[in-house]
Protein backbone atom coordinates (compact mmCIF):
# COMPACT_ATOMS: atom_id res chain seq x y z
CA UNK A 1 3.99 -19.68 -17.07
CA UNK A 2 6.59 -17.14 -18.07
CA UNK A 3 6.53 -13.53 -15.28
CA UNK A 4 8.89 -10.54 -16.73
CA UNK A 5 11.50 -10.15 -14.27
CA UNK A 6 11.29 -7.10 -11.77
CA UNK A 7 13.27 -4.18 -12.63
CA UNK A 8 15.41 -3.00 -9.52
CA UNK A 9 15.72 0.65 -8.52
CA UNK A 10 19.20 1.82 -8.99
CA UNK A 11 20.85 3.95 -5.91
CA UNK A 12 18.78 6.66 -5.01
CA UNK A 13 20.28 10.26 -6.32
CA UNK A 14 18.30 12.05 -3.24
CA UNK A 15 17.80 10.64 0.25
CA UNK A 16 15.49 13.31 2.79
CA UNK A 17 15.79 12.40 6.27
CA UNK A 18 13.12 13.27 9.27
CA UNK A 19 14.86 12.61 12.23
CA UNK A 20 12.53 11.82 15.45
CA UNK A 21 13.15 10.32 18.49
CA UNK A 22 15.71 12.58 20.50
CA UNK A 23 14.16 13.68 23.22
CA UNK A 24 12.84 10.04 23.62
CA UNK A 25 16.01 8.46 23.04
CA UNK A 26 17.85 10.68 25.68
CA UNK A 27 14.60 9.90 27.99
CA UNK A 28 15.79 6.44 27.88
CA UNK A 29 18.88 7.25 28.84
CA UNK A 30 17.82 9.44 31.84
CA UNK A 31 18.95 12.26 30.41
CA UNK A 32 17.33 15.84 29.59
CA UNK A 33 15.63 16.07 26.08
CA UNK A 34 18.72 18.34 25.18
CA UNK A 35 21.04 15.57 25.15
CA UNK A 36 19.28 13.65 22.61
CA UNK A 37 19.60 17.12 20.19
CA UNK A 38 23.65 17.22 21.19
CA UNK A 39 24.23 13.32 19.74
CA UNK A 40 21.45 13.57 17.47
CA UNK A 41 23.51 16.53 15.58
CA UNK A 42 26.63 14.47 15.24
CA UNK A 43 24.27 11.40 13.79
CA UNK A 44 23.71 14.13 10.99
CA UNK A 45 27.47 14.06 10.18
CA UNK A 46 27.67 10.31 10.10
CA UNK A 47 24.78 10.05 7.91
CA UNK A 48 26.30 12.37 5.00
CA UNK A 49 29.33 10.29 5.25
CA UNK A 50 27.41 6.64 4.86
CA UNK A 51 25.48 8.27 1.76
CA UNK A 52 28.30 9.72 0.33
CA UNK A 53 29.92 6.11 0.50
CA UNK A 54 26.97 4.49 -1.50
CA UNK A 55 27.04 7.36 -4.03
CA UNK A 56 24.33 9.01 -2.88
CA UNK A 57 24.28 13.11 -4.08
CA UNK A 58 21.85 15.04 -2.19
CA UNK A 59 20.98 14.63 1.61
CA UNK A 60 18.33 16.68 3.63
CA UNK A 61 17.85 17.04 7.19
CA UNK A 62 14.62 18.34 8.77
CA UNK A 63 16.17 20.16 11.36
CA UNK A 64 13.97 22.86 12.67
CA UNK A 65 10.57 22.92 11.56
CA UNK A 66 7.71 26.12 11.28
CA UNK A 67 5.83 24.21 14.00
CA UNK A 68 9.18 23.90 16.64
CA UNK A 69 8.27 27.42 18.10
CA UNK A 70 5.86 25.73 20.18
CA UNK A 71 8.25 24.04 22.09
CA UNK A 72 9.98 25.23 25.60
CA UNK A 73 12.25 28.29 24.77
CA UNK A 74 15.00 26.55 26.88
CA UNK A 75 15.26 23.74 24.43
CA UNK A 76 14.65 26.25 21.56
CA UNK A 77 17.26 28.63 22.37
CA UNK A 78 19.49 25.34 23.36
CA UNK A 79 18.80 23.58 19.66
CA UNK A 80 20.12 27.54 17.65
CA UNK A 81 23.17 27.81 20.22
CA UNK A 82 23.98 24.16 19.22
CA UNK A 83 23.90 24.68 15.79
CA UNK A 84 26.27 28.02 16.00
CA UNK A 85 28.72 25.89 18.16
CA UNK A 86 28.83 22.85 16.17
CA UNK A 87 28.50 24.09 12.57
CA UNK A 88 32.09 25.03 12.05
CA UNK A 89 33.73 21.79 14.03
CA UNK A 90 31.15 20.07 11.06
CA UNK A 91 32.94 22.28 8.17
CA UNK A 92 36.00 20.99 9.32
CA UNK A 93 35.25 17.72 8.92
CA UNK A 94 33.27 17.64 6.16
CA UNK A 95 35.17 20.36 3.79
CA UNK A 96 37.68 17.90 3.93
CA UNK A 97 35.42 15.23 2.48
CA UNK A 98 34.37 17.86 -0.33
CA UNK A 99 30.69 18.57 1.22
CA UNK A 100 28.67 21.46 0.39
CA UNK A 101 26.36 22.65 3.22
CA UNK A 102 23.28 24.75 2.28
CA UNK A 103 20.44 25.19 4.50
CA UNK A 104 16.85 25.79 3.47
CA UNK A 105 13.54 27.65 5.14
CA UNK A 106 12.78 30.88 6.36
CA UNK A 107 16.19 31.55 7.49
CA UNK A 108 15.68 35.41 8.05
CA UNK A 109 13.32 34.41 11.45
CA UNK A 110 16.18 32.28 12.87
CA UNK A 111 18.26 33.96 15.88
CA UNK A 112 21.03 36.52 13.49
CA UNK A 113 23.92 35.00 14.98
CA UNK A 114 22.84 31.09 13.76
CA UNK A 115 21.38 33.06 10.37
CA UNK A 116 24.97 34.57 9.79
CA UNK A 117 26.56 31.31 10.71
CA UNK A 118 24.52 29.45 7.91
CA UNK A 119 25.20 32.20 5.34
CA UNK A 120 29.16 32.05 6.11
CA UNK A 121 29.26 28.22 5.60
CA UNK A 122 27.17 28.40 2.58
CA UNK A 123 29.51 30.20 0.98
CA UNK A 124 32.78 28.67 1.82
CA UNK A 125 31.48 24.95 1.06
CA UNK A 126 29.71 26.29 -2.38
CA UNK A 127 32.46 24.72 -4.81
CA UNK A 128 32.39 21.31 -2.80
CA UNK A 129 30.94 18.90 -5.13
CA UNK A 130 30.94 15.13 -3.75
CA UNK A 131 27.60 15.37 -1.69
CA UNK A 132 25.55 18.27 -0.44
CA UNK A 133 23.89 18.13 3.39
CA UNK A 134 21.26 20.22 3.12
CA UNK A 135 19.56 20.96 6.28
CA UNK A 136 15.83 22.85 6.49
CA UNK A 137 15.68 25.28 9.49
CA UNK A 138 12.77 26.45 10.20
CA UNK A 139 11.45 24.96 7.21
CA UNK A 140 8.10 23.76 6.67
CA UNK A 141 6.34 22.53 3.68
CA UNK A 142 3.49 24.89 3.47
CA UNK A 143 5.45 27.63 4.31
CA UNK A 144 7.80 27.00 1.03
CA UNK A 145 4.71 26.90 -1.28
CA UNK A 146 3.37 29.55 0.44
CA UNK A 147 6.71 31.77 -0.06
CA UNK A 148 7.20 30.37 -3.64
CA UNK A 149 3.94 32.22 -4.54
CA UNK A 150 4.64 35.20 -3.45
CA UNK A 151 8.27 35.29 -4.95
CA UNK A 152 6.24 34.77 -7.74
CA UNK A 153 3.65 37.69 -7.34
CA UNK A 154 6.43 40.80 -6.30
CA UNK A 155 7.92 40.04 -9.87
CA UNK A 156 4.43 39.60 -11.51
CA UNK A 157 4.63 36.11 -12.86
CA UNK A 158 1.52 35.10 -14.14
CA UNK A 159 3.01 32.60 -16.39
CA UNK A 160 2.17 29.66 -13.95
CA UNK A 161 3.06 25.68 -14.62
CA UNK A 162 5.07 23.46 -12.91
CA UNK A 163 8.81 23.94 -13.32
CA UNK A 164 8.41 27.55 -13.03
CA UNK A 165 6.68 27.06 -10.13
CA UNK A 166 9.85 24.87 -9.05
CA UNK A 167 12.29 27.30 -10.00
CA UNK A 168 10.80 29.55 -6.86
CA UNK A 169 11.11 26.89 -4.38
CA UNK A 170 13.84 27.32 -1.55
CA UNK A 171 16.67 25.56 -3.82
CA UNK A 172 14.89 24.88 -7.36
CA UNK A 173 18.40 23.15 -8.71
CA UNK A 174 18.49 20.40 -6.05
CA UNK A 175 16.36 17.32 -7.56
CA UNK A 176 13.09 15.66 -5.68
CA UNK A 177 13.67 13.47 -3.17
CA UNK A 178 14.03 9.43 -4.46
CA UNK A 179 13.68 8.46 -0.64
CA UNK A 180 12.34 9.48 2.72
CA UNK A 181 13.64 7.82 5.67
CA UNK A 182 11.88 9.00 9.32
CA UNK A 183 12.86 7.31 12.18
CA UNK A 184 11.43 6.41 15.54
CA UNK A 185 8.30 4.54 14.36
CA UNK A 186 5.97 7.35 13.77
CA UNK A 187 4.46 7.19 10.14
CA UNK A 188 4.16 10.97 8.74
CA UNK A 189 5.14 13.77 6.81
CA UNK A 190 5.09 16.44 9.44
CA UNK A 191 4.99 19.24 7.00
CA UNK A 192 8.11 18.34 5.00
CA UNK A 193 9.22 18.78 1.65
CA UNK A 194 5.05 18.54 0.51
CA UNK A 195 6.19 19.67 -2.77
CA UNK A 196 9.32 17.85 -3.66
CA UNK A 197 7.91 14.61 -2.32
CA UNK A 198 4.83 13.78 -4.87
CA UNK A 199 6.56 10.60 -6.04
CA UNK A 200 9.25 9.75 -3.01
CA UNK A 201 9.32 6.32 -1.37
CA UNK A 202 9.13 6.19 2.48
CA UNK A 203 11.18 3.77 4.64
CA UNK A 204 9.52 4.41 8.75
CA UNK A 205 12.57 2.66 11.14
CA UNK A 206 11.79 2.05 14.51
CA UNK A 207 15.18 3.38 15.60
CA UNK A 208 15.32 6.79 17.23
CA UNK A 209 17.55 9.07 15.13
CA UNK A 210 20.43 8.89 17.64
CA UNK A 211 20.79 5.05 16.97
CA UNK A 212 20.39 5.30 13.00
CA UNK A 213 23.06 3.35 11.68
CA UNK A 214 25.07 2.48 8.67
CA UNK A 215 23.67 -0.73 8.89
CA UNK A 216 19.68 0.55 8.90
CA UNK A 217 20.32 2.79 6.02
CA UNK A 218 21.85 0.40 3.42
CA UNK A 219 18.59 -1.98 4.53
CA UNK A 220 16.20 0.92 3.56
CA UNK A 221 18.34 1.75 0.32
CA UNK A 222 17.83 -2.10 -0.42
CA UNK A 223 14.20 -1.97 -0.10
CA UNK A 224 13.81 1.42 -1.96
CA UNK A 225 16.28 -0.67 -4.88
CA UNK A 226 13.91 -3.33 -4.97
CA UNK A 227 10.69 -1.34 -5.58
CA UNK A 228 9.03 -0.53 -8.74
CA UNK A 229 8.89 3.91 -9.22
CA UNK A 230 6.31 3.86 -12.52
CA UNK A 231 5.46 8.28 -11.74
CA UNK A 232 2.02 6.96 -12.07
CA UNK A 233 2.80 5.07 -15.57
CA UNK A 234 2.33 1.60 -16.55
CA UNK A 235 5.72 -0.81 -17.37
């Protein structure tokens, strides 16, 4: 008996990233749930590079979700100083390395010194065209749609399908997700990208986001390759 031959997946174009476990992984370490932000932001930077290695085009980060408020204002106010120290040792690095940084989410509710930061590197990394890191601060899924329709309202579109209803989402040009990796065990979408990810595949890793490795992410690239995306058609 003759089976057709499964067709693998090439490299995804697109891999989102929710990255849990820092505050558990610096737990383990006996350390304060800040420390596990601090080396979970420079995991961010190694993770652009690996996908940029394997060809990959787009990367985003939940960073900062709609829902974060409700944590301790300490670790709050430590996660925005963080980014505003860090962001322009990243440039840096990764301007060399032609990166484009863009952030995504309702931005104009973020602290104004971390919201100017984000705006300046934005624009200086805009003509880098190797990979983009895009990282959602205080983003959250329902918020986007939510936003999207009333972009749509103040200019009176009632012309309503899908792409136009993409072209109002917080960067219409970047395409939907191929993968979603979230680590630290915990199997769900928290609120992310609901849009974007209709048709994504999920990898869940047990690692906690500060011990991601290179290693962990070409295994769920090689699962993702070997899976059959038929967008609800028939092969």
């Amino acid at each position: 008996m003759m089976f057709e031959k499964k067709q693998i997946t090439s490299n995804p174009q697109h891999i989102a990233f929710i990255m849990d476990g820092n505050g558990r992984w610096a737990k383990r370490q006996g350390k304060p749930r800040t420390y596990g932000h601090y080396m979970g932001t420079y995991k961010i930077e190694d993770v652009v590079r690996w996908c940029s290695n394997i060809g990959v085009k787009y990367t985003t980060f939940y960073v900062f979700s709609t829902e974060n408020w409700k944590r301790p204002p300490e670790e709050i106010n430590f996660i925005f100083n963080l980014l505003v120290e860090k962001i322009e040792e990243f440039y840096e690095r990764m301007n060399k390395e032609n990166v484009r940084l863009r952030f995504i989410g309702r931005l104009e509710e973020v602290p104004e010194n971390a919201m100017a930061k984000c705006f300046e590197y934005e624009e200086k990394t805009k003509n880098n065209e190797k990979i983009q890191a895009i990282l959602a601060l205080n983003y959250g899924g329902r918020s986007e749609i939510v936003d999207a329709v009333k972009k749509m309202l103040d200019q009176d579109n009632r012309h309503v399908d899908e792409q136009t209803f993409r072209n109002y989402l917080y960067a219409p040009d970047v395409p939907d997700p191929d993968l979603v990796i979230r680590t630290s065990g915990e199997m769900r979408i928290s609120n992310f990208l609901l849009w974007e990810i209709a048709y994504s595949e999920f990898y869940f890793s047990n690692l906690l986001w500060p011990e991601f490795s290179e290693e962990e992410l070409k295994r769920a690239v090689e699962i993702y390759q070997g899976r059959d995306r038929r967008f609800g058609g028939i092969k």
